[in-house]
Protein backbone atom coordinates (compact mmCIF):
# COMPACT_ATOMS: atom_id res chain seq x y z
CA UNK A 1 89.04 136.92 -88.39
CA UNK A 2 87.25 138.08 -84.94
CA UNK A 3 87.46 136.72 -81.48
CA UNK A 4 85.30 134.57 -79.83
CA UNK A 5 84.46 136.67 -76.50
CA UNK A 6 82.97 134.19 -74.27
CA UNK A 7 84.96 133.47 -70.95
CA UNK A 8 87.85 130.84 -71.45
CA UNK A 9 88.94 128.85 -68.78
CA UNK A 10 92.72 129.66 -67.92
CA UNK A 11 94.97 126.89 -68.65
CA UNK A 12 95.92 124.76 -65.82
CA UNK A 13 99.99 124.23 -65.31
CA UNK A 14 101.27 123.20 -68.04
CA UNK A 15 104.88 122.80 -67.94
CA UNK A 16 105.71 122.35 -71.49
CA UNK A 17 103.45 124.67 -73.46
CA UNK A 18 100.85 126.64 -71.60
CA UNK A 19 98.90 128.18 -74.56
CA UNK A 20 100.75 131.09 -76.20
CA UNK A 21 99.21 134.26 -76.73
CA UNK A 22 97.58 133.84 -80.60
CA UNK A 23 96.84 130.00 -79.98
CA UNK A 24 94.20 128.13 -80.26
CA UNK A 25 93.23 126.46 -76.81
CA UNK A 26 93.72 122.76 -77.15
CA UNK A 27 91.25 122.07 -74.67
CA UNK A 28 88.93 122.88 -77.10
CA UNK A 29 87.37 120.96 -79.92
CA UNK A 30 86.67 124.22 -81.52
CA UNK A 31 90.28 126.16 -81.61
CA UNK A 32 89.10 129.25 -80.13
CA UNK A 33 91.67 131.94 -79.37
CA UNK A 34 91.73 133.54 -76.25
CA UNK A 35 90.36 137.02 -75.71
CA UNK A 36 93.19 139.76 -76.27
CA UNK A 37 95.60 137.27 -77.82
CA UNK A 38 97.15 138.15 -80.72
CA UNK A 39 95.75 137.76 -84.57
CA UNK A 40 96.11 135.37 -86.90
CA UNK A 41 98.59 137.89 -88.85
CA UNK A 42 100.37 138.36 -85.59
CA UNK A 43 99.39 141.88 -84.91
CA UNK A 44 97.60 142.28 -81.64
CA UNK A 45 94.10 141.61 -81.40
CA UNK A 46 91.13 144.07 -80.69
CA UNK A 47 91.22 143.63 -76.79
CA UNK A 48 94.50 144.92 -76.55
CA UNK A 49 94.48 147.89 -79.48
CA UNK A 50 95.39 150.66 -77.68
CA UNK A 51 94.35 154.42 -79.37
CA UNK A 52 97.60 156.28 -81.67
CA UNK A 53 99.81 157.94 -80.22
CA UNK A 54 99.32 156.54 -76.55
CA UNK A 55 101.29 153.91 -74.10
CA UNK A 56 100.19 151.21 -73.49
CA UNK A 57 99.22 150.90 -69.80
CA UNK A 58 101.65 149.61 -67.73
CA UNK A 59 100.05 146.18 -66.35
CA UNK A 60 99.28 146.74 -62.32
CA UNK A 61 101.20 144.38 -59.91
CA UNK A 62 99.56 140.99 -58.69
CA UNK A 63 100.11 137.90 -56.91
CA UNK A 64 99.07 136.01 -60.24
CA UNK A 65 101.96 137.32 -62.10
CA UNK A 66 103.90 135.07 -59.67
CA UNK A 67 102.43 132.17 -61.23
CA UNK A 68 102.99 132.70 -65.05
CA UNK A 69 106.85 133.48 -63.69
CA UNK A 70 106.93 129.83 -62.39
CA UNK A 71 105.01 128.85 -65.47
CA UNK A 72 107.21 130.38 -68.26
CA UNK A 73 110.37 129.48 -65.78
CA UNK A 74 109.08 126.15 -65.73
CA UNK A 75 109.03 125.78 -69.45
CA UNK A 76 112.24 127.04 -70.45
CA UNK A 77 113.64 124.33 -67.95
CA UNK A 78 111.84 121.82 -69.30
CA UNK A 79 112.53 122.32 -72.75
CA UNK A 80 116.26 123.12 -72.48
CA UNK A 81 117.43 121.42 -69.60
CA UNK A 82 115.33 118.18 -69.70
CA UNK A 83 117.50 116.84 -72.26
CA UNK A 84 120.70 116.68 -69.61
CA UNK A 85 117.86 115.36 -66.86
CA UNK A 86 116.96 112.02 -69.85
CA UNK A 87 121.10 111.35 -70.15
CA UNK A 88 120.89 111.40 -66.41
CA UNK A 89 118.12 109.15 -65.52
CA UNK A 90 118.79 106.47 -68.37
CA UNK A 91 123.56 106.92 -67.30
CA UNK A 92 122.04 106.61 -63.46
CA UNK A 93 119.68 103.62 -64.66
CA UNK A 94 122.16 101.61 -65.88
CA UNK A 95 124.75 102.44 -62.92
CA UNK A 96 121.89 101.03 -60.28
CA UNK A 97 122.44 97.38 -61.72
CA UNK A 98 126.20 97.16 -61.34
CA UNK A 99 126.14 94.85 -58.46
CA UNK A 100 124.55 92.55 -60.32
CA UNK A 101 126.44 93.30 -63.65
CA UNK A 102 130.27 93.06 -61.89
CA UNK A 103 128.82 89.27 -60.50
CA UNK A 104 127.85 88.48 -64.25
CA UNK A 105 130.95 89.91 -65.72
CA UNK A 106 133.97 89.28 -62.88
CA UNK A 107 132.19 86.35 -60.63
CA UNK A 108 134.64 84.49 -60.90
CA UNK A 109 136.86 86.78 -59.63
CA UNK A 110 134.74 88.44 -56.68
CA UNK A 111 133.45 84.93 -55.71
CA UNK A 112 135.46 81.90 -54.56
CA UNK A 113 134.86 78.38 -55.58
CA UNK A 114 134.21 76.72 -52.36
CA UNK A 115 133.32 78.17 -49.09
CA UNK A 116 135.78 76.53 -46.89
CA UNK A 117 136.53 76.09 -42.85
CA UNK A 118 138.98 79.38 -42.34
CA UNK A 119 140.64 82.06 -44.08
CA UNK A 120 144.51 82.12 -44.36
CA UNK A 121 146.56 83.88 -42.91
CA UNK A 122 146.81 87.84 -44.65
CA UNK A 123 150.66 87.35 -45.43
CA UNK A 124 150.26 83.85 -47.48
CA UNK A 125 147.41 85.42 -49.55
CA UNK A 126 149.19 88.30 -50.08
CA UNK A 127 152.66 86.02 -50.76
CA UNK A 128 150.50 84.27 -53.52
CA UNK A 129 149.30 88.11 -55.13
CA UNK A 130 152.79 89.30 -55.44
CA UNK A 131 154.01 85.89 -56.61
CA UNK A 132 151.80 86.05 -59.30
CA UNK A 133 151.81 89.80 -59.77
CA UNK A 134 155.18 91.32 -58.56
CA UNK A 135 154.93 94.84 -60.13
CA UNK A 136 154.13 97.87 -58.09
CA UNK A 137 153.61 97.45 -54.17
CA UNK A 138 151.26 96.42 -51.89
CA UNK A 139 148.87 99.55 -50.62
CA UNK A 140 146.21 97.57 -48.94
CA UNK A 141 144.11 94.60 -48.41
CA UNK A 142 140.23 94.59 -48.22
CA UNK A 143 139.12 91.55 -46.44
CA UNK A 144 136.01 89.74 -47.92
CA UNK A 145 132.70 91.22 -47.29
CA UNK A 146 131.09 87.57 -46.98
CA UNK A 147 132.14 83.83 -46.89
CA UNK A 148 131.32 83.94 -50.69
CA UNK A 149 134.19 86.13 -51.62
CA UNK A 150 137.63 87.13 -52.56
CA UNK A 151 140.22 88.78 -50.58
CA UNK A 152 141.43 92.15 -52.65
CA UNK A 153 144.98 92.63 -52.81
CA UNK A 154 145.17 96.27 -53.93
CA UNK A 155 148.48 97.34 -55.34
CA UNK A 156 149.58 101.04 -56.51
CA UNK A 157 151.35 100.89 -59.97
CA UNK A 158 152.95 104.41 -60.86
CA UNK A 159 151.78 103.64 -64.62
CA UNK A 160 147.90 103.12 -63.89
CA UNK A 161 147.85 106.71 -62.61
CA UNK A 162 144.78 107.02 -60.44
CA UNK A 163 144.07 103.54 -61.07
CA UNK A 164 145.29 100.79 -59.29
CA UNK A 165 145.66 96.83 -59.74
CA UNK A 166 143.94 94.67 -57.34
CA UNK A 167 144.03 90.69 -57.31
CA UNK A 168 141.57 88.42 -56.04
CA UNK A 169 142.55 85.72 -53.96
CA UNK A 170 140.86 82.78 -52.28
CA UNK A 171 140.98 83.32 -48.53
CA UNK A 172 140.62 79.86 -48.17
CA UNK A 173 143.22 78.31 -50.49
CA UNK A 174 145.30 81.66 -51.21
CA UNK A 175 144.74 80.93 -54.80
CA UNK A 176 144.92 83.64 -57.21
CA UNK A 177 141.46 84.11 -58.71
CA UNK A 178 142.09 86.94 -60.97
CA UNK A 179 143.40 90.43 -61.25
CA UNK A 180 141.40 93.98 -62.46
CA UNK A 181 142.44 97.32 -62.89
CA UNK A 182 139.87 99.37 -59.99
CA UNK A 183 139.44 102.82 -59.15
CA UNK A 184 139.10 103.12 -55.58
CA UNK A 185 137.44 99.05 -55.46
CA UNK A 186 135.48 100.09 -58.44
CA UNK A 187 135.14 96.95 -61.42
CA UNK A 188 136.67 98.57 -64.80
CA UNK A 189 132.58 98.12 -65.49
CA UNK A 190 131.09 100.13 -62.99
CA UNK A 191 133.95 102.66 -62.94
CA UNK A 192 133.09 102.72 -66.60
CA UNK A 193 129.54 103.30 -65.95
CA UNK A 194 130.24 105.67 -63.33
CA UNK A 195 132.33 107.97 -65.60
CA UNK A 196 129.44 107.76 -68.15
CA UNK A 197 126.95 109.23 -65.85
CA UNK A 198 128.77 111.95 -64.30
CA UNK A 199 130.82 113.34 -67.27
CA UNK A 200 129.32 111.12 -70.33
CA UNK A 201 133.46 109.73 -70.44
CA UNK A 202 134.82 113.18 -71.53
CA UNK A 203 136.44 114.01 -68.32
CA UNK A 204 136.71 117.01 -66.34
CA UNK A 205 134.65 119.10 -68.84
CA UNK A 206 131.95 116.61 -69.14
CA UNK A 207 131.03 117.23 -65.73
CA UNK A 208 129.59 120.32 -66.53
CA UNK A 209 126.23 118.44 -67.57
CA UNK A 210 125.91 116.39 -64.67
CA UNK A 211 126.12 119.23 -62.88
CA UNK A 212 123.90 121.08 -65.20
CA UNK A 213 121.09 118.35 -64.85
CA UNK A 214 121.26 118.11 -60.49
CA UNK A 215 121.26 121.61 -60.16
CA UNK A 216 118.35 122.08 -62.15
CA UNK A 217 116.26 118.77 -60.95
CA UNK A 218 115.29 120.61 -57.69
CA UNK A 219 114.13 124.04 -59.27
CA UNK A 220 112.21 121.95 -62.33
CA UNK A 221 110.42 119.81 -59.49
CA UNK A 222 109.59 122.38 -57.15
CA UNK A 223 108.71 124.47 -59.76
CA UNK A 224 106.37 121.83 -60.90
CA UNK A 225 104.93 120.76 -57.44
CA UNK A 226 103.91 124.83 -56.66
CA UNK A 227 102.13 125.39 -60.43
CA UNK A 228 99.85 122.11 -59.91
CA UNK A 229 99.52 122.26 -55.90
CA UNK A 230 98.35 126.12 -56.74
CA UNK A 231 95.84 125.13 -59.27
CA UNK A 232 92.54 127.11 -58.73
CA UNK A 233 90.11 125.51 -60.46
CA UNK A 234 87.48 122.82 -58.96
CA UNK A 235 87.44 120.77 -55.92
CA UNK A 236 88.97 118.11 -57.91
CA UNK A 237 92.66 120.21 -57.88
CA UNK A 238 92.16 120.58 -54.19
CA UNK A 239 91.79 117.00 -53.27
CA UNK A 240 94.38 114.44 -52.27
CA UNK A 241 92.97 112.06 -55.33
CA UNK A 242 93.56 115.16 -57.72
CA UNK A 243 96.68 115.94 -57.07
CA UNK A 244 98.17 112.53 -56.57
CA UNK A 245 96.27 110.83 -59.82
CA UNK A 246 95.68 111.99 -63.02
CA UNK A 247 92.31 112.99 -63.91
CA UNK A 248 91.05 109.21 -66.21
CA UNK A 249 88.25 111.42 -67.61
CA UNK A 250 90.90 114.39 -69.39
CA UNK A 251 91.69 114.13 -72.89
CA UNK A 252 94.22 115.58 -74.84
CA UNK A 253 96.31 117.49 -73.62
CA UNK A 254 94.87 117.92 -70.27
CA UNK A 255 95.36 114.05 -69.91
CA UNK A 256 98.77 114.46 -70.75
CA UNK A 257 99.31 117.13 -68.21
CA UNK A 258 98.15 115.09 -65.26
CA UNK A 259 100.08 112.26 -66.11
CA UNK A 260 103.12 114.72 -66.08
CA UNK A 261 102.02 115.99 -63.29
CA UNK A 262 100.66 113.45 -60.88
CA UNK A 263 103.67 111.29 -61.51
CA UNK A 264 106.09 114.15 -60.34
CA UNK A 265 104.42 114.40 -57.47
CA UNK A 266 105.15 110.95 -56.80
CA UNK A 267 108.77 111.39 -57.50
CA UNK A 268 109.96 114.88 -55.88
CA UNK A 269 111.07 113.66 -52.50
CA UNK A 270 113.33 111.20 -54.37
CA UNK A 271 114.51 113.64 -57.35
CA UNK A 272 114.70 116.22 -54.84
CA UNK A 273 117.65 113.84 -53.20
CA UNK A 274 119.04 112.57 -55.82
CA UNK A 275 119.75 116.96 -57.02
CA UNK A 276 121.11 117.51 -53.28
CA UNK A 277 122.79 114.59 -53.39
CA UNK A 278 124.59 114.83 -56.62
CA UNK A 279 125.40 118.39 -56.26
CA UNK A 280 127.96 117.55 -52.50
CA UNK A 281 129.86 116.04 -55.34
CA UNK A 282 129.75 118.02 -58.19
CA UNK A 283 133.04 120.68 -59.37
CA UNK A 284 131.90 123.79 -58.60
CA UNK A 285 128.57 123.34 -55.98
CA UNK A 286 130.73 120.58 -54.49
CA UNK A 287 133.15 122.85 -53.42
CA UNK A 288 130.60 125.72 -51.73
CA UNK A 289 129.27 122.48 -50.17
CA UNK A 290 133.01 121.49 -48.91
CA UNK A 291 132.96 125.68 -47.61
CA UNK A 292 130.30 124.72 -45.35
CA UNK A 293 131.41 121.75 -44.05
CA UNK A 294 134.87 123.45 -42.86
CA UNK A 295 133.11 126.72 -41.67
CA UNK A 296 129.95 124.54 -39.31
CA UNK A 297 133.12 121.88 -38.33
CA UNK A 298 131.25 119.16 -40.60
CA UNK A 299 133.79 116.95 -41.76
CA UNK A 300 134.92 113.71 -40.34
CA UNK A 301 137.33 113.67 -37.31
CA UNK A 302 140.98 112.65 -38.78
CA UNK A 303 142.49 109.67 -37.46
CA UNK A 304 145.68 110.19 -35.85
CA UNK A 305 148.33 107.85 -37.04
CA UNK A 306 151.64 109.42 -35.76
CA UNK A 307 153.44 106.91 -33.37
CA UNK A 308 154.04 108.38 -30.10
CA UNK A 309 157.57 109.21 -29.67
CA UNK A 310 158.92 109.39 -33.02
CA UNK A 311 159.44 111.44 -36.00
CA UNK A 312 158.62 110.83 -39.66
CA UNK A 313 161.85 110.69 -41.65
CA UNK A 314 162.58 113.83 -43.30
CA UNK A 315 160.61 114.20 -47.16
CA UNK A 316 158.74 111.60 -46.34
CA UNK A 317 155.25 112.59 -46.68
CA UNK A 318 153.72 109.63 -48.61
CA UNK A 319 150.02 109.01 -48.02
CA UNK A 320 148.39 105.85 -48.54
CA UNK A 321 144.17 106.15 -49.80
CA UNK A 322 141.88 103.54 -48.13
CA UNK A 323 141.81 101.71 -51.08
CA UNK A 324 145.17 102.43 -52.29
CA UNK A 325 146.70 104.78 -54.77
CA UNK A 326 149.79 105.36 -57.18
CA UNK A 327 152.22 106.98 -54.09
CA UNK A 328 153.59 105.29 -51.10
CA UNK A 329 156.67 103.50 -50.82
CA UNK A 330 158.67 101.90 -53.52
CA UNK A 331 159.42 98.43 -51.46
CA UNK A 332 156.33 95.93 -50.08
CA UNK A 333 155.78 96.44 -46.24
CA UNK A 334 155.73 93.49 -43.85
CA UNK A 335 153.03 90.88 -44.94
CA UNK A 336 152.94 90.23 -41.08
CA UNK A 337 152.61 93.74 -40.23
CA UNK A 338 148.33 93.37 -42.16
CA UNK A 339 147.46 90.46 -40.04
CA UNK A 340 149.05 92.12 -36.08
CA UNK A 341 146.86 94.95 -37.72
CA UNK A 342 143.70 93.01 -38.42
CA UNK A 343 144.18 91.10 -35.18
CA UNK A 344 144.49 94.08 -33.23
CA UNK A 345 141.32 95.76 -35.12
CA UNK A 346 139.40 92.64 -34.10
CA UNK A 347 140.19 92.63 -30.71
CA UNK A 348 138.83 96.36 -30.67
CA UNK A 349 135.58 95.41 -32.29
CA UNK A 350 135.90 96.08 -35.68
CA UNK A 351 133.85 93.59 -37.37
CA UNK A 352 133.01 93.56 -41.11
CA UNK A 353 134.60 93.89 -44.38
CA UNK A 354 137.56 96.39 -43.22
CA UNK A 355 140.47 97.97 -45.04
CA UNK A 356 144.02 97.33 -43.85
CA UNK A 357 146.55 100.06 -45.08
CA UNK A 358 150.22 100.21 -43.93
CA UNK A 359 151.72 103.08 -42.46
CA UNK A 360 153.05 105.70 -44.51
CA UNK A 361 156.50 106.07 -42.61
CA UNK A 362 158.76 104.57 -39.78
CA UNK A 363 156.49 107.02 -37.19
CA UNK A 364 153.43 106.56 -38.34
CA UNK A 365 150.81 103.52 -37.57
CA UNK A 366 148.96 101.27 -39.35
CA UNK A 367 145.37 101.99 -40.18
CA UNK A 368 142.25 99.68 -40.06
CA UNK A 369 138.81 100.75 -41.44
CA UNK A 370 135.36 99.56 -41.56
CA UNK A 371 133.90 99.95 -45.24
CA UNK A 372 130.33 98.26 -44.33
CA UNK A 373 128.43 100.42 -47.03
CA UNK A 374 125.12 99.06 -46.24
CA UNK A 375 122.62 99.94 -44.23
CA UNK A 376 123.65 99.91 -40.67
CA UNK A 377 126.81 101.64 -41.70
CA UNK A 378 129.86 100.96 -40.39
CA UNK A 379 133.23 103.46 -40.49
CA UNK A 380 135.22 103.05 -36.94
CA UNK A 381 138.85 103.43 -37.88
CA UNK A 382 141.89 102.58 -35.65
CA UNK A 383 146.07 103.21 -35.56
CA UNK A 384 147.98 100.32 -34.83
CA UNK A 385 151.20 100.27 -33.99
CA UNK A 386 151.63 96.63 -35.55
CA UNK A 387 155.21 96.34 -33.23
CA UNK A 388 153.13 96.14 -29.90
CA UNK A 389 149.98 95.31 -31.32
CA UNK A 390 148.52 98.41 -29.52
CA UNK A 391 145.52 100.71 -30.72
CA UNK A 392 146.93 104.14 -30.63
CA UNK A 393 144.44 106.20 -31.72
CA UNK A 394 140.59 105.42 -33.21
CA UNK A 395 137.41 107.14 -34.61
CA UNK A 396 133.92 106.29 -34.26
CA UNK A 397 130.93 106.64 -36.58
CA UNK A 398 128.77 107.67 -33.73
CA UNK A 399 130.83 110.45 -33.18
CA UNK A 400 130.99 112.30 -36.91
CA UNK A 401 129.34 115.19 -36.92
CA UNK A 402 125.60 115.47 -38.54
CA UNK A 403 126.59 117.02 -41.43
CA UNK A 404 129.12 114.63 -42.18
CA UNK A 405 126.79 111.69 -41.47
CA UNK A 406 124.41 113.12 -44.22
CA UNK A 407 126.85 113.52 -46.67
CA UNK A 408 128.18 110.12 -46.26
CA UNK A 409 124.45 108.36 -46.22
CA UNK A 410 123.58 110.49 -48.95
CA UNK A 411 126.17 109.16 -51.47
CA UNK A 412 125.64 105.79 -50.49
CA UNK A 413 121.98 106.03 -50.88
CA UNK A 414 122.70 108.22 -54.30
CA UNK A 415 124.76 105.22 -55.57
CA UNK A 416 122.04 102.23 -54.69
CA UNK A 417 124.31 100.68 -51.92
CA UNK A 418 122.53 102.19 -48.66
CA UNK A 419 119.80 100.13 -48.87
CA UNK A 420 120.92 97.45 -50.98
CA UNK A 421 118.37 95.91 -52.88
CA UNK A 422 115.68 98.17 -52.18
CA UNK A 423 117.80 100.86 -52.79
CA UNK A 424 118.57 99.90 -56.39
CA UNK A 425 114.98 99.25 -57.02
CA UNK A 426 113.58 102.96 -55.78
CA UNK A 427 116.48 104.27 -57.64
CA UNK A 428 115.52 102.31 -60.89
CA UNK A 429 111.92 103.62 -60.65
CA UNK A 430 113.15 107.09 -59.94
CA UNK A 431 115.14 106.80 -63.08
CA UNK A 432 112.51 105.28 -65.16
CA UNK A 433 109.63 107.91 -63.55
CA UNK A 434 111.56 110.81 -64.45
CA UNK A 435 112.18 109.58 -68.29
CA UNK A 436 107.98 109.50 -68.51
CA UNK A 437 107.72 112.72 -67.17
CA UNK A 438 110.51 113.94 -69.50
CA UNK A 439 108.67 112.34 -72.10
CA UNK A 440 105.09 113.69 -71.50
CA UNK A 441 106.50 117.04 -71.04
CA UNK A 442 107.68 117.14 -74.99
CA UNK A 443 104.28 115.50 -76.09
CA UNK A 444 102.33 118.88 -73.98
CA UNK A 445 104.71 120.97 -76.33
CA UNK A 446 103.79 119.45 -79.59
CA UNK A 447 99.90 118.83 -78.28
CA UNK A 448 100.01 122.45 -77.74
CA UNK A 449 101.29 123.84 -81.36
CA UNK A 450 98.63 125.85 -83.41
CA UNK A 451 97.02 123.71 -85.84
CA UNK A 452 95.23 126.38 -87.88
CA UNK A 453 95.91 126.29 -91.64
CA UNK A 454 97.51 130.06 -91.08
CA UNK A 455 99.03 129.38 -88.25
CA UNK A 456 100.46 125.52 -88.09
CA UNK A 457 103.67 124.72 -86.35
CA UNK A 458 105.70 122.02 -85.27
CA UNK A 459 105.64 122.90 -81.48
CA UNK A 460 103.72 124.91 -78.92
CA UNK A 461 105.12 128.26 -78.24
CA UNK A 462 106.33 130.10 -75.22
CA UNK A 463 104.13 131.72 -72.49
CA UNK A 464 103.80 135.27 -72.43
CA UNK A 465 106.99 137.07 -71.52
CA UNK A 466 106.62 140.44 -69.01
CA UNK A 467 105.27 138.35 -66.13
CA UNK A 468 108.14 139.73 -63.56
CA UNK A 469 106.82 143.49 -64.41
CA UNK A 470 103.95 142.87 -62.46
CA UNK A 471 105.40 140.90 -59.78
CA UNK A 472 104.49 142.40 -56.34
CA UNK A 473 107.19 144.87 -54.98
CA UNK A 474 107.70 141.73 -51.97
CA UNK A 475 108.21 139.46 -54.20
CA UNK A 476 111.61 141.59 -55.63
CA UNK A 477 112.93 142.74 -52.81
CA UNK A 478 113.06 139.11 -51.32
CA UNK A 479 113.31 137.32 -54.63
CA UNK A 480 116.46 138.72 -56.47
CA UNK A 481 118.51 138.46 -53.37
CA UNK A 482 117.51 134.68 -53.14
CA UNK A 483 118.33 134.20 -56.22
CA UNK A 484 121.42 135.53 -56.07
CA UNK A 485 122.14 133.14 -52.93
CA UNK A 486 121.09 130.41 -55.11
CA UNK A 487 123.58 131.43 -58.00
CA UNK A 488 126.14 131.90 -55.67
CA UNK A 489 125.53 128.49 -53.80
CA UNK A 490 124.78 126.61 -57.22
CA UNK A 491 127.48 128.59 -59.44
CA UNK A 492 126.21 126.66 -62.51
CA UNK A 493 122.26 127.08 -62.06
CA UNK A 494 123.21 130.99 -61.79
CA UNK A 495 125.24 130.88 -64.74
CA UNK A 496 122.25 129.34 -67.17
CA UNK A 497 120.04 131.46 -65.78
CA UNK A 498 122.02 134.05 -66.31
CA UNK A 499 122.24 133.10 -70.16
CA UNK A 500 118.40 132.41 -70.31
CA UNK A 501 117.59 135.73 -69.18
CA UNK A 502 120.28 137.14 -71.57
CA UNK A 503 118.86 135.45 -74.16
CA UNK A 504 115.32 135.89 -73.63
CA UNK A 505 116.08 139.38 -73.65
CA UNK A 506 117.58 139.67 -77.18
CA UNK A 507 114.96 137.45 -78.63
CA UNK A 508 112.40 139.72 -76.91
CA UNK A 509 114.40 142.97 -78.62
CA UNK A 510 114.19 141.11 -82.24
CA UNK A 511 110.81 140.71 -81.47
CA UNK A 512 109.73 144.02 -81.07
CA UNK A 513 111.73 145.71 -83.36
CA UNK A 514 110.38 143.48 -86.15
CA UNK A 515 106.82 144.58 -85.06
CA UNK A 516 107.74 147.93 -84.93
């Protein structure tokens, strides 16, 4: 069979099957083969015979090469990693709707029946919690976000582990509305949720493909946005309209391709935060985040809590989380002590939903802290020595540093609570985006398999392999020392890559042994 030898327009980016060498283009009706592409027997074609007993010339560097890196890196993501990216957007989809989900599931404990004049006092609401629950002890109270809700009693029980109990009492009746088991003021829903979409429920090791799918996100999309911003052919590729909507007259696979395309151009700024994001939490990039933030002074300033003047009894470290936890002391502390320490906390200014946690010894204070979530924020924490009433110590959110202010904001927005509302609903269309580009990639793949009777396959194959030979000697000597940054900063990313390459190199081996 000979080649056609007329000019063929280069394939545009195509993440999910650029047209192999020995493919037909499916761009056109006619399934013409590009010129020096391989035959239909797989041996190579007549443009790229070279006389016996020769070398083939080694291909000359160029900028282009550059491209069909991105394009074949591209791929490869696409097709291996996009998997872990689906499980991600459709686990993160269904974690945006847990506000609404814990109303429909636990409203009647998270709501009270009747809004009435004032709250109770803290000590009778937490009298009626431990009258109705006495096991474990009291770690702390979280006073109602709005006139709609409950008061949380949070106790630590040594047998929920990491868990704790909380009950839900009426602020304005102290009647007990219910009890759940929470992690960290997490439903048993949403904590459920929230385990499925970073480690699919399997724990520690199941984090792996969270982590897999964030650190990946930002090199698939800006992968993506640099192979269709650097498209080179027609004014149409260089407009706004082209690159921000698909082209309505494209067909095939070509229509496919700017859907894919068009739409992640839509999405990067938000993908591209939801990867950064999700990786200040992750195991391994989490912790070369947490690195930085104690080399540039990042974290938040600690709150002070020892009592002037006095010294914590000896082995008596205990530490009490804002939200409670499984240590702490083994008798209840003074009811009376939570309400000195809200009044005090008032008095200062702390307004909002706050968190009231005793202190952990005889010398240390009491803490109060703002847990406003939404959008503005509020964290201001204060000491209180609950004896005097005085503040003896206090942090403001004004004064955390930047980095910490990012990394806070950035959970909050990650998790669809910044914003409230809105937030869940650019989160839900971020999530349902990135399934349709996930999608469309897999269709380019199949719309670009070889359809000839001697050639037919299921699936598209690879682009050409060799593109970083002719990669311009720049482009090394910066680019493998970035990349080794990257690995280094995004341990996981550099380990797949790592295997990619490894593979890629055997299969390449196999390949040309079995065509020698």
């Amino acid at each position: 069979m000979s080649h056609r030898t007329e000019e063929i327009p280069q394939n545009d980016h195509d993440p999910a099957g650029v047209a192999a060498p020995g493919e037909p283009d499916a761009d056109r009706p006619d399934g013409v083969t590009k010129p020096g592409s391989d035959g239909p027997d797989g041996s190579a074609g007549p443009d790229t015979l070279t006389p016996p007993g020769t070398d083939p010339p080694r291909p000359a560097p160029s900028w282009e090469a550059v491209r069909h890196l991105l394009v074949r890196l591209h791929f490869y993501a696409g097709v291996l990693v996009a998997p872990f990216l689906l499980v991600a957007a459709l686990t993160g989809l269904a974690y945006t709707f847990t506000p609404q989900l814990d109303q429909l599931m636990y409203g009647d404990q998270l709501r009270v029946g009747t809004v009435g004049e004032a709250p109770r006092p803290l000590a009778e609401q937490i009298a009626a919690a431990r009258a109705a629950h006495p096991g474990g002890t009291v770690a702390s109270v979280v006073t109602p976000p709005g006139p709609e809700d409950t008061t949380r009693v949070v106790l630590a029980v040594p047998e929920l582990g990491e868990k704790q109990r909380t009950v839900f009492v009426d602020p304005y009746t102290a009647e007990v509305r219910g009890e759940l088991t929470t992690w960290f003021g997490s439903t048993p829903l949403t904590t459920w949720l929230d385990d499925l979409h970073r480690n699919l429920n399997l724990g520690e090791t199941g984090r792996l493909y969270s982590e897999v799918a964030a650190s990946w996100l930002g090199v698939t999309v800006l992968g993506g946005l640099v192979l269709w911003l650097g498209r080179s052919r027609g004014q149409r590729a260089k407009s706004a309209r082209g690159v921000l909507l698909p082209d309505r007259k494209a067909r095939g696979v070509r229509r496919t391709r700017g859907r894919h395309a068009a739409t992640g151009v839509w999405l990067a700024l938000g993908l591209l935060f939801l990867s950064a994001t999700g990786l200040t939490w992750s195991n391994h990039a989490g912790e070369r985040f947490g690195r930085l933030l104690d080399a540039a002074n990042g974290n938040a300033p600690a709150l002070d809590t020892a009592l002037p003047g006095k010294e914590a009894p000896a082995g008596d470290h205990a530490e009490h989380a804002e939200h409670g936890g499984s240590g702490g002391a083994t008798a209840d502390p003074d009811p009376a002590g939570f309400d000195a320490a809200l009044t005090a906390a008032r008095e200062a200014g702390l307004g909002g939903t706050v968190v009231v946690t005793p202190a952990a010894d005889a010398a240390s204070a009491w803490t109060v802290a703002q847990n406003d979530n939404v959008w503005p924020v509020h964290y201001d924490r204060v000491a209180v020595d609950t004896t005097s009433g005085e503040i003896t110590a206090r942090t403001y959110w004004a004064d955390h540093p930047a980095l910490s202010k990012l990394s806070k904001l950035g959970v909050q927005g990650h998790m669809g609570v910044l914003f409230g509302v809105v937030n869940q609903i650019v989160l839900a269309l971020l999530a349902l985006g990135l399934t349709a580009v996930i999608v469309w990639g897999y269709r380019m793949w199949w719309q670009r398999r070889p359809t000839r009777d001697d050639r037919q396959a299921l699936v598209g194959r690879a682009p050409e392999r060799g593109a970083w030979r002719r990669l311009p000697l720049p482009v090394l000597v910066l680019g493998i020392p970035a990349v080794i940054a990257l690995g280094w900063a995004l341990p996981v990313l550099g380990v797949t890559l790592a295997g990619f390459l490894v593979v890629d190199a055997v299969m390449g081996a196999a390949r040309r042994r079995r065509t020698a």
